[in-house]
N, C-alpha and C. Protein backbone atom coordinates (compact mmCIF):
# COMPACT_ATOMS: atom_id res chain seq x y z
N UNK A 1 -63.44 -27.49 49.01
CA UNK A 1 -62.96 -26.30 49.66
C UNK A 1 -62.62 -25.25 48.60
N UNK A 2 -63.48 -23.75 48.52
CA UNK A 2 -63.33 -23.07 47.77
C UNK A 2 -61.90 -21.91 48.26
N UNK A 3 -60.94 -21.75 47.44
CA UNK A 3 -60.01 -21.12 48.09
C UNK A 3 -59.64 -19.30 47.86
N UNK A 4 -59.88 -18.28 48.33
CA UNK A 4 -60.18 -17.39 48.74
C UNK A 4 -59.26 -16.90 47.64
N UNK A 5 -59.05 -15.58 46.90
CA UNK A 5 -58.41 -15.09 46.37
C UNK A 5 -57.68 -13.89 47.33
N UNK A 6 -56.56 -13.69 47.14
CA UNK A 6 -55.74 -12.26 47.15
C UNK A 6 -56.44 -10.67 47.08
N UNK A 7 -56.72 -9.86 48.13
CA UNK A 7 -57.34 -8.74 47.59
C UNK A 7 -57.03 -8.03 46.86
N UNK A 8 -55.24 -8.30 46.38
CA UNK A 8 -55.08 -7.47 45.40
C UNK A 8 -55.04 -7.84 44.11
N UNK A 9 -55.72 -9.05 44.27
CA UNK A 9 -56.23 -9.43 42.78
C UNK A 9 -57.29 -8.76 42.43
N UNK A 10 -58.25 -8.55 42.78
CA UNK A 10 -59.68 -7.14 42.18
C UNK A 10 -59.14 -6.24 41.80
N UNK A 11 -57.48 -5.98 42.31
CA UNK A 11 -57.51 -4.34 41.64
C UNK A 11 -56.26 -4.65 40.02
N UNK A 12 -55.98 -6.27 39.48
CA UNK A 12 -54.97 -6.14 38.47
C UNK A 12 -55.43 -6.31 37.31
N UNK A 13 -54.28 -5.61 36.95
CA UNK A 13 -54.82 -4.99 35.24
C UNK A 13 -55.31 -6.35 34.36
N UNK A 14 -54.73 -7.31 34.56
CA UNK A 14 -55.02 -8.29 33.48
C UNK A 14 -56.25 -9.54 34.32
N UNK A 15 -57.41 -8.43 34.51
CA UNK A 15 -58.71 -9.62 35.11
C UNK A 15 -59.19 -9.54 33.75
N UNK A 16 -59.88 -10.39 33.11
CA UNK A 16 -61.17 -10.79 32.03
C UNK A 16 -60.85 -11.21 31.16
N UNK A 17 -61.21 -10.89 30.29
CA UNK A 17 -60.40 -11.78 29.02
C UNK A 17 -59.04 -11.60 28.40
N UNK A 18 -58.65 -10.23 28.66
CA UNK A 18 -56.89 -10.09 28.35
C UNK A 18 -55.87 -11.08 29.19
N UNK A 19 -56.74 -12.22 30.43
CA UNK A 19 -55.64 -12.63 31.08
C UNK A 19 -55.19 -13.85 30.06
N UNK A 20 -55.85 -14.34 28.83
CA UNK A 20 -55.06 -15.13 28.30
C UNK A 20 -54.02 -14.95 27.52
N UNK A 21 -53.09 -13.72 27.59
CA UNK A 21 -52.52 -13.35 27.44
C UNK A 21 -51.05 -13.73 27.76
N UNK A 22 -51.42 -13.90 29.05
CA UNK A 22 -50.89 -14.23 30.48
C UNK A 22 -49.94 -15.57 30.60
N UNK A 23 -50.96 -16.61 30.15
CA UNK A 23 -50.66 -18.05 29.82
C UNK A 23 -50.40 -18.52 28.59
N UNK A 24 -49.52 -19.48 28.63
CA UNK A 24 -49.47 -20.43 27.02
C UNK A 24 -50.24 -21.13 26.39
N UNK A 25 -50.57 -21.53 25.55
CA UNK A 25 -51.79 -21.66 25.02
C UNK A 25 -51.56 -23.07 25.44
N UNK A 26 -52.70 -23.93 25.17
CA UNK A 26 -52.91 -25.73 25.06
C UNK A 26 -51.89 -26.02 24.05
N UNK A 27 -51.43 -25.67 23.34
CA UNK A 27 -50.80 -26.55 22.04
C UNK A 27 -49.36 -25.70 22.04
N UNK A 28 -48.26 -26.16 21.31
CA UNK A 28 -47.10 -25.88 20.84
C UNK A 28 -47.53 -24.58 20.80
N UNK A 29 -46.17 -23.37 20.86
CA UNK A 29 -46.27 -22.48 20.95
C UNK A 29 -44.79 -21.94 20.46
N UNK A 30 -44.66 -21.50 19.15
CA UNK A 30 -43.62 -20.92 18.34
C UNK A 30 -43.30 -19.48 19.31
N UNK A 31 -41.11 -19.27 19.62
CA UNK A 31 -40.71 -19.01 20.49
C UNK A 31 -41.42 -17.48 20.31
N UNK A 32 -41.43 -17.18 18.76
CA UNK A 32 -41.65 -15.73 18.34
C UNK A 32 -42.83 -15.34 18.89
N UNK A 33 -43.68 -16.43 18.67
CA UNK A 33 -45.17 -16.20 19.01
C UNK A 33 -45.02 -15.89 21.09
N UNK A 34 -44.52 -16.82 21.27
CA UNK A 34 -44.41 -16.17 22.77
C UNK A 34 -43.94 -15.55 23.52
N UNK A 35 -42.39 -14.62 22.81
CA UNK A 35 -42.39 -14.16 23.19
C UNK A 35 -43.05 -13.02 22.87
N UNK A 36 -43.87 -12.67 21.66
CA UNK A 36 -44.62 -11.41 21.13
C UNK A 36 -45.83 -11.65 22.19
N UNK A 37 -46.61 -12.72 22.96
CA UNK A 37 -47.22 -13.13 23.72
C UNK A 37 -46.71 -12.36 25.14
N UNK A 38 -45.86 -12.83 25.72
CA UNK A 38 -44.81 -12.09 27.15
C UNK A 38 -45.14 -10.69 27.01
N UNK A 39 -44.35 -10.42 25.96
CA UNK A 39 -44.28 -8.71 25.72
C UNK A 39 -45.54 -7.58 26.06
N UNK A 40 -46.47 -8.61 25.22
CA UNK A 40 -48.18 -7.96 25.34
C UNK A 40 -48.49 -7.81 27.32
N UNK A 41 -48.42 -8.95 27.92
CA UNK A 41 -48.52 -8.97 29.11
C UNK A 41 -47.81 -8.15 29.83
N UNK A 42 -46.54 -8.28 29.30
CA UNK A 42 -45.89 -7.45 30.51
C UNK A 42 -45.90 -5.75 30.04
N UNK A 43 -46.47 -5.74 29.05
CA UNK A 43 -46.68 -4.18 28.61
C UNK A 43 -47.70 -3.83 29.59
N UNK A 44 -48.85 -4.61 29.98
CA UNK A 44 -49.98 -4.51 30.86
C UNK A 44 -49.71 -4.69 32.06
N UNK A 45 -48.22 -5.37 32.38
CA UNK A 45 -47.87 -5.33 33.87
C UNK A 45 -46.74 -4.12 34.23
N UNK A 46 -46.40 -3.01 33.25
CA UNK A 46 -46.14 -2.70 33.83
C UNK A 46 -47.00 -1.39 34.27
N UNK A 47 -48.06 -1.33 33.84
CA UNK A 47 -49.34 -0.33 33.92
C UNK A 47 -50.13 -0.54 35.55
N UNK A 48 -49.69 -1.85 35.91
CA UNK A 48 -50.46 -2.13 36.80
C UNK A 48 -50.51 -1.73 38.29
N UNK A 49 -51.32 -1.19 38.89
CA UNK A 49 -51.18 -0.79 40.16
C UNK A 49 -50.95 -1.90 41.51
N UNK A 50 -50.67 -3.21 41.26
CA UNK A 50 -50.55 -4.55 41.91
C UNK A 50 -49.20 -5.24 41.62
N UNK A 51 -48.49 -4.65 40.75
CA UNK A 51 -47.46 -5.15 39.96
C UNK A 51 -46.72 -5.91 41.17
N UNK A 52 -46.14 -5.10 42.09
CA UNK A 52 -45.34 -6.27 42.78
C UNK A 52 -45.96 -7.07 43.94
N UNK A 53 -47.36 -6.86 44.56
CA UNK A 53 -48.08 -7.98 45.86
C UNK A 53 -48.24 -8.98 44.39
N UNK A 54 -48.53 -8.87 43.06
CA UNK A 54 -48.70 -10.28 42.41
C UNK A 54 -47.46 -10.78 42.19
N UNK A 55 -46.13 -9.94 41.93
CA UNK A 55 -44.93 -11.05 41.45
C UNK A 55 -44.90 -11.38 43.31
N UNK A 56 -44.38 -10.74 44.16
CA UNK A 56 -44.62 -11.45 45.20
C UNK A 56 -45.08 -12.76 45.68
N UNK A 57 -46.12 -12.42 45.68
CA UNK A 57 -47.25 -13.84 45.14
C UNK A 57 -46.90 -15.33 44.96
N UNK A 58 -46.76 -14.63 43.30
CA UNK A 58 -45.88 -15.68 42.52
C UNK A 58 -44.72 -16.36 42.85
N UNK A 59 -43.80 -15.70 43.23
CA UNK A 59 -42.33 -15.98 43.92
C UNK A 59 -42.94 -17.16 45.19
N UNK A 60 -43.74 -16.47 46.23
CA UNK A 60 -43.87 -17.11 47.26
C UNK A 60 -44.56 -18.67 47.40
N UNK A 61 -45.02 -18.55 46.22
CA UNK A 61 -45.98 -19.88 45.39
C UNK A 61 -45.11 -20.59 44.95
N UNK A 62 -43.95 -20.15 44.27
CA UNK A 62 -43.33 -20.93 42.90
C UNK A 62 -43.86 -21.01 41.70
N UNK A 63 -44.87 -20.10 41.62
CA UNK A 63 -45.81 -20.16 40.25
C UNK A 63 -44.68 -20.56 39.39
N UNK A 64 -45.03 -21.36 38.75
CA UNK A 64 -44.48 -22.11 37.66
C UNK A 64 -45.02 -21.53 35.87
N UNK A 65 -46.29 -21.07 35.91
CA UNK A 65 -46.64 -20.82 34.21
C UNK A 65 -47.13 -19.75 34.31
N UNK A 66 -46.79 -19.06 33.06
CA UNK A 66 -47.74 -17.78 32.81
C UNK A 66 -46.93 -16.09 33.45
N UNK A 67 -47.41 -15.31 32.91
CA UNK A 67 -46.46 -13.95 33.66
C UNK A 67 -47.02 -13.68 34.52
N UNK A 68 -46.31 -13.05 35.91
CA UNK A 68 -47.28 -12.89 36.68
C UNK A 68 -46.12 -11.44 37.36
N UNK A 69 -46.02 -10.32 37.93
CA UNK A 69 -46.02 -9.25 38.24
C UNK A 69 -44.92 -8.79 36.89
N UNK A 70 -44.91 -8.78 36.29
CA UNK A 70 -44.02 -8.64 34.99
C UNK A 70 -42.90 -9.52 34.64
N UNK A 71 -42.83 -10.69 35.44
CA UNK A 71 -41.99 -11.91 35.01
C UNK A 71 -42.65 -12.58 34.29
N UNK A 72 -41.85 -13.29 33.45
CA UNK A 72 -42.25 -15.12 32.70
C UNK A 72 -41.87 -15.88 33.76
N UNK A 73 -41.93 -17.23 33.47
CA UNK A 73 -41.81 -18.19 33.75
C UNK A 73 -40.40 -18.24 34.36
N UNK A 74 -39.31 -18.34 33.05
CA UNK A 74 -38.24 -18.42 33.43
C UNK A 74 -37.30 -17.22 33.99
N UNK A 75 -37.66 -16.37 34.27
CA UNK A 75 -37.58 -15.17 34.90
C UNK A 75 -37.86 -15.36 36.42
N UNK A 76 -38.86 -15.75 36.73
CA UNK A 76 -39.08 -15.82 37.88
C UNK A 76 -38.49 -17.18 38.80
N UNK A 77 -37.93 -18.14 37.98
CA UNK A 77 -37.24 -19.58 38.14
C UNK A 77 -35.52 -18.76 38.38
N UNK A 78 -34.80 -17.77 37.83
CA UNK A 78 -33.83 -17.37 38.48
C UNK A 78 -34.18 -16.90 39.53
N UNK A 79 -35.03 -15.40 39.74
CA UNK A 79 -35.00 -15.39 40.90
C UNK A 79 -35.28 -16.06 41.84
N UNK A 80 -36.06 -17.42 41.87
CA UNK A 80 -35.82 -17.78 42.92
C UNK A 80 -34.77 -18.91 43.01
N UNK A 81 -34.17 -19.36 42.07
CA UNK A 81 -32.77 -19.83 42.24
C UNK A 81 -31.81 -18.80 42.97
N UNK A 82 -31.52 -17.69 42.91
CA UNK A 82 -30.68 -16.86 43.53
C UNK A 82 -31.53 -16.49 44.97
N UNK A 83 -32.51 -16.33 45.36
CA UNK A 83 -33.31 -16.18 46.53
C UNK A 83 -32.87 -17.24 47.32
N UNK A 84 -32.64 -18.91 46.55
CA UNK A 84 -32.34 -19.99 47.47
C UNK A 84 -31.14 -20.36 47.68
N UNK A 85 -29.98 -19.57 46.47
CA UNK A 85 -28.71 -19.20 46.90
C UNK A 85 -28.82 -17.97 48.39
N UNK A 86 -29.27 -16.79 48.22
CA UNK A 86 -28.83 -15.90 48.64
C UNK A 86 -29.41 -15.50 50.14
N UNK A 87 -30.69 -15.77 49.91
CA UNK A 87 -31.87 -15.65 51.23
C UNK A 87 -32.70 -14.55 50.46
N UNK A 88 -33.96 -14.31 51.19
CA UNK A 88 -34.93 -13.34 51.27
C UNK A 88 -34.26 -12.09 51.03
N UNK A 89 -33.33 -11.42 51.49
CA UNK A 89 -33.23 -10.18 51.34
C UNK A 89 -32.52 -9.96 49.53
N UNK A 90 -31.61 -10.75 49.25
CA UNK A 90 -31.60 -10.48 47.98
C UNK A 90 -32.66 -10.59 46.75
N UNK A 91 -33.50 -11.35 47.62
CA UNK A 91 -35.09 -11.98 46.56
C UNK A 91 -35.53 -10.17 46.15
N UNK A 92 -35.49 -9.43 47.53
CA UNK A 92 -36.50 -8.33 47.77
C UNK A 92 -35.49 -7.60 46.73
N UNK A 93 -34.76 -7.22 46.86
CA UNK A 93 -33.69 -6.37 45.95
C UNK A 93 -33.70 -6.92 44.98
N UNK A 94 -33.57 -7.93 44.25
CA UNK A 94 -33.93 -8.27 43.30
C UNK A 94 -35.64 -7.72 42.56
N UNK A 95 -36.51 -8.24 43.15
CA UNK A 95 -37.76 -7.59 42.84
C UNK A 95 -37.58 -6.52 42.27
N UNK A 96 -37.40 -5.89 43.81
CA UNK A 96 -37.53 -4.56 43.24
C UNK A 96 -36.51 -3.38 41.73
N UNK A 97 -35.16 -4.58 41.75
CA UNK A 97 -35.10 -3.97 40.67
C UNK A 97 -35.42 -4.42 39.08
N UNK A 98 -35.87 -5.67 39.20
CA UNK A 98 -36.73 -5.74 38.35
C UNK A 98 -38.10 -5.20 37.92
N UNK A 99 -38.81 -4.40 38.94
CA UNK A 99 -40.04 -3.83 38.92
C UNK A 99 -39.58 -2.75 38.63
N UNK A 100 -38.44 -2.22 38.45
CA UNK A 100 -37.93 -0.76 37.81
C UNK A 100 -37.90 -0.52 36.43
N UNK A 101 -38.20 -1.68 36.10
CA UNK A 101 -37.85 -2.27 34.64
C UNK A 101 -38.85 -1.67 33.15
């Protein structure tokens, strides 16, 4: 079963080869190196015209690796720790003021 992508994935900034950017590499990964890694990405997320249907996305998934609407990993693991404290409406307020960012 081939599984359908998101339409607003065709329109985000980090399709082709800049998305390895995105993810951690296969091997150990020195903190400096990743976060100079994060930074690069989210410099490109915040350019992006998809920025929040992908953290959305992500949130609604639990994506676990990689940046995805201008969060890391552990960025996106609070918010949804406080989303499962708080409910949905603080998730959204939250977002969004992180997408101000």
């Amino acid at each position: 079963m081939l599984l359908e992508s998101p339409p607003w994935q065709e329109r985000a900034a980090c399709r082709g080869p800049i998305a390895k950017v995105f993810f951690p590499p296969d091997h150990p990964e020195p903190r400096s190196a990743r976060d100079a890694r994060e930074a690069r990405a989210k410099a490109i997320c915040r350019a992006c015209p998809v920025r929040q249907p992908c953290l959305d996305y992500a949130l609604s998934i639990r994506e676990r690796h990689g940046v995805w609407g201008g969060t890391s990993e552990s960025e996106r693991l609070r918010l949804i720790e406080r989303s499962d404290r708080s409910g949905p409406t603080d998730l959204t307020d939250l977002t969004q003021r992180l997408s101000a960012r």
